[in-house]
Protein backbone atom coordinates (compact mmCIF):
# COMPACT_ATOMS: atom_id res chain seq x y z
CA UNK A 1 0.00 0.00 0.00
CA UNK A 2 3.06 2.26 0.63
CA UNK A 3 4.69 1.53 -2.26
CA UNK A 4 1.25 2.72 -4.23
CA UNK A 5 0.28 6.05 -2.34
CA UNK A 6 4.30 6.88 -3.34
CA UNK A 7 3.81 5.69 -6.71
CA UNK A 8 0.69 8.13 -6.97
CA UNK A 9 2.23 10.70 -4.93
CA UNK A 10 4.88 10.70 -8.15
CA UNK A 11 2.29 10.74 -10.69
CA UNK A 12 0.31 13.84 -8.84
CA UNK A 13 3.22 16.01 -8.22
CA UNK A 14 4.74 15.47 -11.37
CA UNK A 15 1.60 16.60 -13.00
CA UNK A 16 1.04 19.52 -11.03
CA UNK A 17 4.30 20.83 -12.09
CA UNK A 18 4.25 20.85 -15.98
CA UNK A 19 0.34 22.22 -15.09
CA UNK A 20 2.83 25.28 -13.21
CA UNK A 21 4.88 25.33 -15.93
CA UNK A 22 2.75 25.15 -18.82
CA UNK A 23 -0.45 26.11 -18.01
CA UNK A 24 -1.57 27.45 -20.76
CA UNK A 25 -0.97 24.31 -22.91
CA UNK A 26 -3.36 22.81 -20.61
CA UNK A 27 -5.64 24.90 -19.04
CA UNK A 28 -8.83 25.66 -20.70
CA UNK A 29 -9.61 29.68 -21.38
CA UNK A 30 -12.50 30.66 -19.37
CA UNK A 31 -15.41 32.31 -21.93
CA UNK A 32 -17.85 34.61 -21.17
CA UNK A 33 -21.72 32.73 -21.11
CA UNK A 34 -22.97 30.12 -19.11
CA UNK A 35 -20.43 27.46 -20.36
CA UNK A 36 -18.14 27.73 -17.89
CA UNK A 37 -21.07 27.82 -15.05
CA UNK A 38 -22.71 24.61 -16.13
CA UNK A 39 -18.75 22.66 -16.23
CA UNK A 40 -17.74 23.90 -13.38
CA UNK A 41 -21.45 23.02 -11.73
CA UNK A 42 -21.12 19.10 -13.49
CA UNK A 43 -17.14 19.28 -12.38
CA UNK A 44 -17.75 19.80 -8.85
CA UNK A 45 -20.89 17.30 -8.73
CA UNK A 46 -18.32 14.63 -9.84
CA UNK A 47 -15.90 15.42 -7.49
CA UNK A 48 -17.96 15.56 -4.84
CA UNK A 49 -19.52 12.48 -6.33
CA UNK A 50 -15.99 10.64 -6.46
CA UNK A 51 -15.19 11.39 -2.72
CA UNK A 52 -18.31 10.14 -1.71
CA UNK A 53 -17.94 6.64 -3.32
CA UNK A 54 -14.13 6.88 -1.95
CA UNK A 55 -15.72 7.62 1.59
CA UNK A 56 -18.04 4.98 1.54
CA UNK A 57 -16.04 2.10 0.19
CA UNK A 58 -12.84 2.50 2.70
CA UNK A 59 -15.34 2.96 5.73
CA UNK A 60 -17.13 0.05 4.50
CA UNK A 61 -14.52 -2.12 3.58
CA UNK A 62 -12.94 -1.05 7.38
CA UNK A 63 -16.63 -1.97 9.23
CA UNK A 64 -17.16 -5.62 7.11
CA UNK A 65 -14.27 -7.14 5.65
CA UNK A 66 -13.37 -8.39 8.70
CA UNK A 67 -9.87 -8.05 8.22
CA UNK A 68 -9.58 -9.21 4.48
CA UNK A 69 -11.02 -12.65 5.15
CA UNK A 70 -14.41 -11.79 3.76
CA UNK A 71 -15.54 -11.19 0.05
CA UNK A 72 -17.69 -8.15 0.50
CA UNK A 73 -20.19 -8.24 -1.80
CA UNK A 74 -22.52 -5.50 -0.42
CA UNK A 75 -23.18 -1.70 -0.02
CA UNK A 76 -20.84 0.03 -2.71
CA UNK A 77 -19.54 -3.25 -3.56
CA UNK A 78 -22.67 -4.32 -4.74
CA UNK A 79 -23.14 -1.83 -7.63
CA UNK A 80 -19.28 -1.95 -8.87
CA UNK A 81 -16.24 -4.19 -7.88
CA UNK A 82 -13.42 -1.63 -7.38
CA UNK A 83 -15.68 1.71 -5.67
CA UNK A 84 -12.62 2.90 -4.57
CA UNK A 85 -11.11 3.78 -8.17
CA UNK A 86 -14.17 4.44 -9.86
CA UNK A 87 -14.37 7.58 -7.14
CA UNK A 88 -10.76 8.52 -8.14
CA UNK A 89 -11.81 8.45 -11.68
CA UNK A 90 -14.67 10.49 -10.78
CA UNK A 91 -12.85 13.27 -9.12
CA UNK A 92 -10.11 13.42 -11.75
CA UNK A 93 -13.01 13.80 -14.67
CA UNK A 94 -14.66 16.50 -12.51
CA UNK A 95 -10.93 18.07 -12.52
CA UNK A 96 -11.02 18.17 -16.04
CA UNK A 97 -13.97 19.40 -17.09
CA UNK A 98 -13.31 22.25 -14.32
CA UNK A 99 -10.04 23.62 -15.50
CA UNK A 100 -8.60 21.35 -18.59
CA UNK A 101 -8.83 21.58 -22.76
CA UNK A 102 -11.20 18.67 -23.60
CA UNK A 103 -8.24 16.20 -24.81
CA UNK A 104 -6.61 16.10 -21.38
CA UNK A 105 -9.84 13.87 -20.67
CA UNK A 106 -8.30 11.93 -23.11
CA UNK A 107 -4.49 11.92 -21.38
CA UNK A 108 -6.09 11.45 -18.04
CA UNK A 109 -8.72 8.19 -18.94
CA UNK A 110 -5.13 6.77 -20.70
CA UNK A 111 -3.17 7.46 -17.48
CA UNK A 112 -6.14 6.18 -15.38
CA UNK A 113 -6.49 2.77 -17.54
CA UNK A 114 -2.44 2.08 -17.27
CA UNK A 115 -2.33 2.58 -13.67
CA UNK A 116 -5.38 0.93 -12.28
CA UNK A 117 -7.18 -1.32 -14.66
CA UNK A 118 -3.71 -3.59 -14.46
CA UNK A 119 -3.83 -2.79 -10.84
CA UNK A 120 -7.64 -4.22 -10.90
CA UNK A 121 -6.62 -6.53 -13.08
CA UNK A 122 -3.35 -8.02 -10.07
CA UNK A 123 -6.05 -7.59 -7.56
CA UNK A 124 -8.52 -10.25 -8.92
CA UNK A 125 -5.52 -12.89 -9.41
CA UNK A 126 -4.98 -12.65 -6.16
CA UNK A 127 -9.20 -12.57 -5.06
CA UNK A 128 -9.42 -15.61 -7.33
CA UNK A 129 -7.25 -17.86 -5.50
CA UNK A 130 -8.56 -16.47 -2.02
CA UNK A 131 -12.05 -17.05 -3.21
CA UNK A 132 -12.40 -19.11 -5.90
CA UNK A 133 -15.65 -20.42 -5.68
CA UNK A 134 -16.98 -17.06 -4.46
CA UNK A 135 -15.37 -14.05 -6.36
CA UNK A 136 -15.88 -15.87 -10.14
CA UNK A 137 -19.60 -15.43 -9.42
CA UNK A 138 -19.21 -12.56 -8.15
CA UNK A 139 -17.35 -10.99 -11.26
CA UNK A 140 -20.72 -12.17 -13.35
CA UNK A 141 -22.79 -10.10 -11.35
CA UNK A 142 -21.29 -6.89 -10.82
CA UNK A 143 -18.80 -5.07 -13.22
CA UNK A 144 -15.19 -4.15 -12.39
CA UNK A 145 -15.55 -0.05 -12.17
CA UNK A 146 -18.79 1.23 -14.16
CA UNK A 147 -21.85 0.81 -12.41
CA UNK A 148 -24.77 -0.44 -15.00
CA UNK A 149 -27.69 2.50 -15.03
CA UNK A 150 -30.39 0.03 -14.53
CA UNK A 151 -29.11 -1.14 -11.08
CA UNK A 152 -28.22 2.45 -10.21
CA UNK A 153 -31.99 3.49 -11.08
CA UNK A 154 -33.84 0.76 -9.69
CA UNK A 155 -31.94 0.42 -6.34
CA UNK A 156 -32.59 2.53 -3.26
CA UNK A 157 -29.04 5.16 -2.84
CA UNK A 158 -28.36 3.63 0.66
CA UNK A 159 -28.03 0.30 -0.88
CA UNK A 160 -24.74 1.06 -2.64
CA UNK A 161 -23.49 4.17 -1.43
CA UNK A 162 -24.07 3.87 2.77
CA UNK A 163 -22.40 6.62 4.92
CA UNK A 164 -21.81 7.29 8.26
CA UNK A 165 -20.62 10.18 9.76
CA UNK A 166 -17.42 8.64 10.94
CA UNK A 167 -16.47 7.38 7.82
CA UNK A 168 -16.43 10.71 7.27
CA UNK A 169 -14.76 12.37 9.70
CA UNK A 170 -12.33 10.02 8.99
CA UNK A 171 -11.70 11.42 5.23
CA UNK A 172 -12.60 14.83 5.59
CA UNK A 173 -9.18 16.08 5.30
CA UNK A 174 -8.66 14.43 1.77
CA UNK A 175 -12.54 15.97 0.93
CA UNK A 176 -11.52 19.13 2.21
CA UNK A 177 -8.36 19.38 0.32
CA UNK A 178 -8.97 18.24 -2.65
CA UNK A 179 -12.63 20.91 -2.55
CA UNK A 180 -10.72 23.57 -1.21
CA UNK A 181 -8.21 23.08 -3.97
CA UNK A 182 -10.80 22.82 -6.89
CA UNK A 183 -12.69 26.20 -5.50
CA UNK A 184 -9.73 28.29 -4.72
CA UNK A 185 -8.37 27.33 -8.53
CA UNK A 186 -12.08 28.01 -10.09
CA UNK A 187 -12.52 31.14 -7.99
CA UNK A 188 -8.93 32.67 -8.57
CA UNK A 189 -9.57 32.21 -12.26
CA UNK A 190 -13.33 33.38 -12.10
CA UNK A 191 -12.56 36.75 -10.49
CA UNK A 192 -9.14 37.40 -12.36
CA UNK A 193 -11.48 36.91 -15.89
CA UNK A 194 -14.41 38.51 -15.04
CA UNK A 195 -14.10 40.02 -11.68
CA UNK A 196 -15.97 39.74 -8.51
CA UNK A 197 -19.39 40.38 -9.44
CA UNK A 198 -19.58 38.60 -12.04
CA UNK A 199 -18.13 35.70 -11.10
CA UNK A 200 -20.67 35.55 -7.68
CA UNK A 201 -23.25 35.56 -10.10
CA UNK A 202 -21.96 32.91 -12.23
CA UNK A 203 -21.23 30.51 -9.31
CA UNK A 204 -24.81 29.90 -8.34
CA UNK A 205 -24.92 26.49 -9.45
CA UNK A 206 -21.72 25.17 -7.43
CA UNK A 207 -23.01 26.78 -4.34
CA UNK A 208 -26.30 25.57 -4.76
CA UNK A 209 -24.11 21.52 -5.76
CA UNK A 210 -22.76 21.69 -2.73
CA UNK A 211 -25.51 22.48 -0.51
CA UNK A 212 -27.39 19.58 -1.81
CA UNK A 213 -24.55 16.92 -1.81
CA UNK A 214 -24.37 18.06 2.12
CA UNK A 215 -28.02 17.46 2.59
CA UNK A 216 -27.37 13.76 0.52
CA UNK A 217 -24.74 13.60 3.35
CA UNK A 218 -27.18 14.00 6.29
CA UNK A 219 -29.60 11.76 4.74
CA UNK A 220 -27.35 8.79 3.51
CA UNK A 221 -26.03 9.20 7.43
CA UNK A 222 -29.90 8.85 8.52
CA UNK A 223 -30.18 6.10 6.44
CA UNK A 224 -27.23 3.80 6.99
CA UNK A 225 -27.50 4.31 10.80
CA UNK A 226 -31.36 3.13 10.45
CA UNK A 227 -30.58 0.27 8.38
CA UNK A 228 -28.17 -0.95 11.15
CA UNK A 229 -30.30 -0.62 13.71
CA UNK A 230 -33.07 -2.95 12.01
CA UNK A 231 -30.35 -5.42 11.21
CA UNK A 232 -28.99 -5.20 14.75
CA UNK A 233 -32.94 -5.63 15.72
CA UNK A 234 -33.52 -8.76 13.46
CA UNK A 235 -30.32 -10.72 14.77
């Protein structure tokens, strides 16, 4: 695990510095019109989206896997098999669309595929042999990192995406960081385009984003906490 928060750590830092160095070969020119409002609206909603799966998949994996000896085939490992990555891909889209020309997307899904799909890919060699009448069924039910829209739709939120407040307490540093990051960026290049006033009035709809994914917070909390209790009751 060391050796793969240092490899990232590499991959992060060495980004952000040709972003220093050459940012306008990368960064996107902010326009005047609504453009810019409705991706940085969508941007944030992923991010926010991303640390939310990340949140519930490490405090879930912490509560049930009962120290790796378990398959866990519930919660947010019920709708996709790696949770974890598919809210790092998350974030990193909602990145792009913030602050990036459309084929970084493109540079960034390549980067994302090299580094984790053959990371996924070690991971279920090793699953196999630890489960292996368990996990190959598993694999036919639930896909490795996109979740299929029909399950997503026709499945209560709670199901696959529990939370509990000290799951995240537990992250908020990392959700903190990387939000305080993304608005300082988007609101540093907001004013210095269009000043002040104008950018206040164009941020509506991330305010507004962020309000609501704190209310989704409160009630997946309400939830998850409810749903314990009547499994504690039925037991």
């Amino acid at each position: 695990m060391k050796k793969r928060l240092k490899f990232n750590g590499i991959i992060i830092f060495s980004t952000l510095v040709l972003i220093v160095i050459f940012p306008k070969f990368f960064m996107r020119k902010i326009e005047s019109g609504p453009l810019d409002g409705i991706l940085g609206t969508i941007g944030i909603a992923l991010i926010l989206l991303g640390q939310f799966f990340r949140l519930s998949a490490r405090g879930y994996k912490a509560q049930h896997s009962k120290e790796g000896k378990a398959l866990l085939q519930t919660g947010p490992y019920s709708l996709v098999r790696n949770p974890m990555y598919l809210g790092i891909l998350l974030i990193g889209l909602g990145m792009v669309l913030m602050f990036f020309k459309w084929w970084v997307a493109a540079v960034f899904i390549l980067i994302f595929v090299l580094r984790y799909i053959l990371l996924m890919l070690s991971e279920e060699k090793k699953l196999t042999v630890l489960f292996p009448d368990e996990y190959p069924q598993y694999c036919r039910r639930v896909s490795r990192i996109l979740p299929s829209l029909n399950m997503v739709l026709k499945r209560e939120v709670t199901e696959y995406l529990p939370v509990k407040a000290c799951w995240i307490k537990r992250e908020i540093g990392t959700i903190m960081a990387v939000l305080m990051a993304a608005l300082f960026i988007e609101s540093y290049r907001g004013i210095v385009t269009h000043g002040l006033i104008n950018y206040l009035k164009g941020s509506t709809g991330i305010v507004i984003t962020i309000g609501l994914f704190i209310l989704l917070a409160a009630y997946l909390n309400k939830k998850t906490n409810e749903t314990n209790k009547n499994a504690s009751g039925k037991k």
